[in-house]
N, C-alpha and C. Protein backbone atom coordinates (compact mmCIF):
# COMPACT_ATOMS: atom_id res chain seq x y z
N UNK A 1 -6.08 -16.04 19.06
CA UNK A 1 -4.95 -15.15 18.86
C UNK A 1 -4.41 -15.33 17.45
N UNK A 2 -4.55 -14.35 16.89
CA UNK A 2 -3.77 -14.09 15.34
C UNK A 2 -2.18 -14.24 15.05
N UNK A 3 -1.44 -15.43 14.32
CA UNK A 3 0.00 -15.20 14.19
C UNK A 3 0.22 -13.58 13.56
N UNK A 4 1.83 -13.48 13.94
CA UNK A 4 2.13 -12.52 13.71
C UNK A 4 2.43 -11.83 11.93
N UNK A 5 2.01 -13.88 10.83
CA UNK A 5 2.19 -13.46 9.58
C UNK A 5 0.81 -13.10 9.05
N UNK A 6 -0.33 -13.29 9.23
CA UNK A 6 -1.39 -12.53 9.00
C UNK A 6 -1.90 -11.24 10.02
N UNK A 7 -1.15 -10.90 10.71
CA UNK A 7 -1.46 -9.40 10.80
C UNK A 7 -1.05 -8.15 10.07
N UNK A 8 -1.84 -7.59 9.93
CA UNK A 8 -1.34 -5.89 8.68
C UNK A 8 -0.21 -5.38 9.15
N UNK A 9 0.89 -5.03 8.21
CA UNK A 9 1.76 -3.88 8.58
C UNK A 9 1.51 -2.58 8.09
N UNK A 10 1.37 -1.44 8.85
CA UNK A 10 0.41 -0.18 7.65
C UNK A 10 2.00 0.79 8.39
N UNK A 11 2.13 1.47 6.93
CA UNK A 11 3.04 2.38 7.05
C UNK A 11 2.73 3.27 6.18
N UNK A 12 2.93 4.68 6.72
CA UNK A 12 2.66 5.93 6.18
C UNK A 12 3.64 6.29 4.41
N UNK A 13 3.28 6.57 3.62
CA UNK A 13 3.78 6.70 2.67
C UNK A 13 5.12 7.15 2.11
N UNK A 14 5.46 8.14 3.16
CA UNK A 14 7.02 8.27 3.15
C UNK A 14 7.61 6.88 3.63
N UNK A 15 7.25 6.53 5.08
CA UNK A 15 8.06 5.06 5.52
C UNK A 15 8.43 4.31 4.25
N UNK A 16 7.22 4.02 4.05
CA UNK A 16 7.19 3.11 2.94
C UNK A 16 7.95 3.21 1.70
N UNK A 17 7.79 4.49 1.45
CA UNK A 17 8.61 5.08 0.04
C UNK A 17 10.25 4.88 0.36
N UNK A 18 10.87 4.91 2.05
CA UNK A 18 11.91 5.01 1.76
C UNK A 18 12.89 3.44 1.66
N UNK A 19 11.83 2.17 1.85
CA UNK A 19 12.67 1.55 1.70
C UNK A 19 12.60 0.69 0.74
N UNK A 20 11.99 1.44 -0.51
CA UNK A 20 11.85 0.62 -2.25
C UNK A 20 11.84 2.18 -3.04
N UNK A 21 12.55 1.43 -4.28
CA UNK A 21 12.95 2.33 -5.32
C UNK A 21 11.82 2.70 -6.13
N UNK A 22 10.76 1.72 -5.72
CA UNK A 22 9.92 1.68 -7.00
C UNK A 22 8.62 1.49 -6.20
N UNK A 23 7.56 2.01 -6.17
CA UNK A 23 6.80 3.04 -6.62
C UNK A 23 7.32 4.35 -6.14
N UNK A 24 7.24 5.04 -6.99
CA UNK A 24 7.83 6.92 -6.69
C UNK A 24 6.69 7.63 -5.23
N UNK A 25 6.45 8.46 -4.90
CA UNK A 25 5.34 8.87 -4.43
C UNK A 25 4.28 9.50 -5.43
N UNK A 26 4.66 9.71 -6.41
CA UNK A 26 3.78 10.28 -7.73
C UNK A 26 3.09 9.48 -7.88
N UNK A 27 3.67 8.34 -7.83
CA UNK A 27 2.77 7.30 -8.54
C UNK A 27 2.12 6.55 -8.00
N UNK A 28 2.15 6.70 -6.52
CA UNK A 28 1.10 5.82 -4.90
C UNK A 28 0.34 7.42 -5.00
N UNK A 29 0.00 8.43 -5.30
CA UNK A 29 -0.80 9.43 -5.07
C UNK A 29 -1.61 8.69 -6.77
N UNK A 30 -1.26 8.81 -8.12
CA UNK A 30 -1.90 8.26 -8.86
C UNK A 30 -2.62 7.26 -8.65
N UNK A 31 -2.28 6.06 -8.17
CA UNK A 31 -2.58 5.12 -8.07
C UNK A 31 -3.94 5.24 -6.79
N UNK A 32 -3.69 5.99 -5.94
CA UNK A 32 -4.92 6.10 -4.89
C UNK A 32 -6.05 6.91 -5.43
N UNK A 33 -5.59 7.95 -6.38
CA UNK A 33 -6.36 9.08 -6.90
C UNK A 33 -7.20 7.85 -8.09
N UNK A 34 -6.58 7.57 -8.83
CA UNK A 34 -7.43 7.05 -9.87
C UNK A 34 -7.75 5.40 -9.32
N UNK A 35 -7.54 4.60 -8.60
CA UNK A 35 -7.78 3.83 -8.19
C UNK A 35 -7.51 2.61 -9.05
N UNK A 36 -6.35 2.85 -9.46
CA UNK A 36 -5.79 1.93 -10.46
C UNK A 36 -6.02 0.55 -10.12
N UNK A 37 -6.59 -0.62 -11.23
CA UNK A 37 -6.64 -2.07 -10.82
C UNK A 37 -6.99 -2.32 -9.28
N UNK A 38 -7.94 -1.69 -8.65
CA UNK A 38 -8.05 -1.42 -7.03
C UNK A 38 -7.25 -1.12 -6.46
N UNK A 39 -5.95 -0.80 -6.27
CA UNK A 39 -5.34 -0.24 -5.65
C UNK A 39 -5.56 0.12 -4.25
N UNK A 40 -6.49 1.16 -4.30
CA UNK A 40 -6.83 1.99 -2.96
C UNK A 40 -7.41 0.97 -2.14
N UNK A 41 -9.06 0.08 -2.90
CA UNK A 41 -9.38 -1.04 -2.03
C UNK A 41 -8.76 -1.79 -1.10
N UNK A 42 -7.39 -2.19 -2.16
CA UNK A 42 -6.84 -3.57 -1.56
C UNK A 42 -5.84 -2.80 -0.67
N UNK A 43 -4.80 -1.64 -0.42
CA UNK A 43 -3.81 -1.14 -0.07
C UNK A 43 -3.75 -0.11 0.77
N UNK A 44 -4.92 0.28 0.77
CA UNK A 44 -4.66 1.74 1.26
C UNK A 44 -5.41 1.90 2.75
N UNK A 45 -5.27 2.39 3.53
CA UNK A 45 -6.50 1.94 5.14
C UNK A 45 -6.20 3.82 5.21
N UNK A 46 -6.98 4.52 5.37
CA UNK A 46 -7.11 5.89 6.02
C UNK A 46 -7.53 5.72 7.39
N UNK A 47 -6.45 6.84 8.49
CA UNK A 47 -7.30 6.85 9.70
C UNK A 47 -7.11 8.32 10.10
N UNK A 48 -8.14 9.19 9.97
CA UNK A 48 -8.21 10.56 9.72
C UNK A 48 -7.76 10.85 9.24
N UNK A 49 -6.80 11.97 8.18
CA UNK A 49 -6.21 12.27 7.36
C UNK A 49 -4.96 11.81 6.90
N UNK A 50 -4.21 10.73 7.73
CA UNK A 50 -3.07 10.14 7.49
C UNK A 50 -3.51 9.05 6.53
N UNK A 51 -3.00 8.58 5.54
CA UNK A 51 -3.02 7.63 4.46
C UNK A 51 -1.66 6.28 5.13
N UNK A 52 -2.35 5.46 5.54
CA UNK A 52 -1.46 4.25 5.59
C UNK A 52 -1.64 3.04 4.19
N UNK A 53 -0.26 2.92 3.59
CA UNK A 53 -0.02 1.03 2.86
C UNK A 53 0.00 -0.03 4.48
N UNK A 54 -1.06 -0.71 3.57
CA UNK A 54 -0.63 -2.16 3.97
C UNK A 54 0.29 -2.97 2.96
N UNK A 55 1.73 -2.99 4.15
CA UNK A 55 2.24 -3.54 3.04
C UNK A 55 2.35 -4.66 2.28
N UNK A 56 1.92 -6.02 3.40
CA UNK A 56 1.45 -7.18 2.74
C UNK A 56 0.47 -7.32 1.50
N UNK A 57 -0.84 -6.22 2.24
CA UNK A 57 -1.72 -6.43 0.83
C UNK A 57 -0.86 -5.43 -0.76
N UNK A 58 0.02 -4.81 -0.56
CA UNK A 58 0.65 -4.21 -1.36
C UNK A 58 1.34 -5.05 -2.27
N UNK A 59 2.17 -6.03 -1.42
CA UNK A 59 3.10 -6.67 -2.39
C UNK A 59 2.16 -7.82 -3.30
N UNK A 60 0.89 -8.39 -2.28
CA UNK A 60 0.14 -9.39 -3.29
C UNK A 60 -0.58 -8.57 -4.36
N UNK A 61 -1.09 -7.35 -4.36
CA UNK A 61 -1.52 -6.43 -4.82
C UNK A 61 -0.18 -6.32 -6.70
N UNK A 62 0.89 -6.11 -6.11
CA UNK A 62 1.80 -6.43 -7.04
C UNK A 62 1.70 -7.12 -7.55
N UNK A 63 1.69 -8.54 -7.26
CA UNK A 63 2.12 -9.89 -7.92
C UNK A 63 0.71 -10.25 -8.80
N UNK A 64 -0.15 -9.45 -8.54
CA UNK A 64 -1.63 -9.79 -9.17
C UNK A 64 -1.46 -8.89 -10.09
N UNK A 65 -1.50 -7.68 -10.30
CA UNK A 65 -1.42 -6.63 -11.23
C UNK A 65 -0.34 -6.27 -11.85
N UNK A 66 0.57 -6.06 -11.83
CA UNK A 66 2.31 -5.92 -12.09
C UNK A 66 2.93 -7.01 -12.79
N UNK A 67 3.09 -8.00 -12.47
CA UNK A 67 4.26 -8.60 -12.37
C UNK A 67 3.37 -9.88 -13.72
């Protein structure tokens, strides 16, 4: 059985957008489109046409590239 801190949280891009100032949605559509520093690899899970963040791999995703 998997703890509950290594399991994925995936939230749809609005969710996500509404509770940080920062990335815009312009710029999570850039970032998936051009596949910035992996981006899409590390962050992004598609399940049929809905686009989910993982947001864990998002924020390490940050702290590697960003910050």
């Amino acid at each position: 059985m998997q703890s509950t801190s290594s399991v994925s949280k995936l939230q749809t891009i609005n969710t996500f957008l509404k509770e940080r100032d920062w990335p815009t949605k312009q710029s999570i559509r850039w970032y998936i489109h051009r596949n910035v520093k992996g981006f899409e690899e590390h962050c992004v899970r598609r399940l049929g046409k809905r686009i989910f963040i993982d947001v864990q791999a998002f924020e390490a995703w940050v702290q590697k590239n960003i910050v």
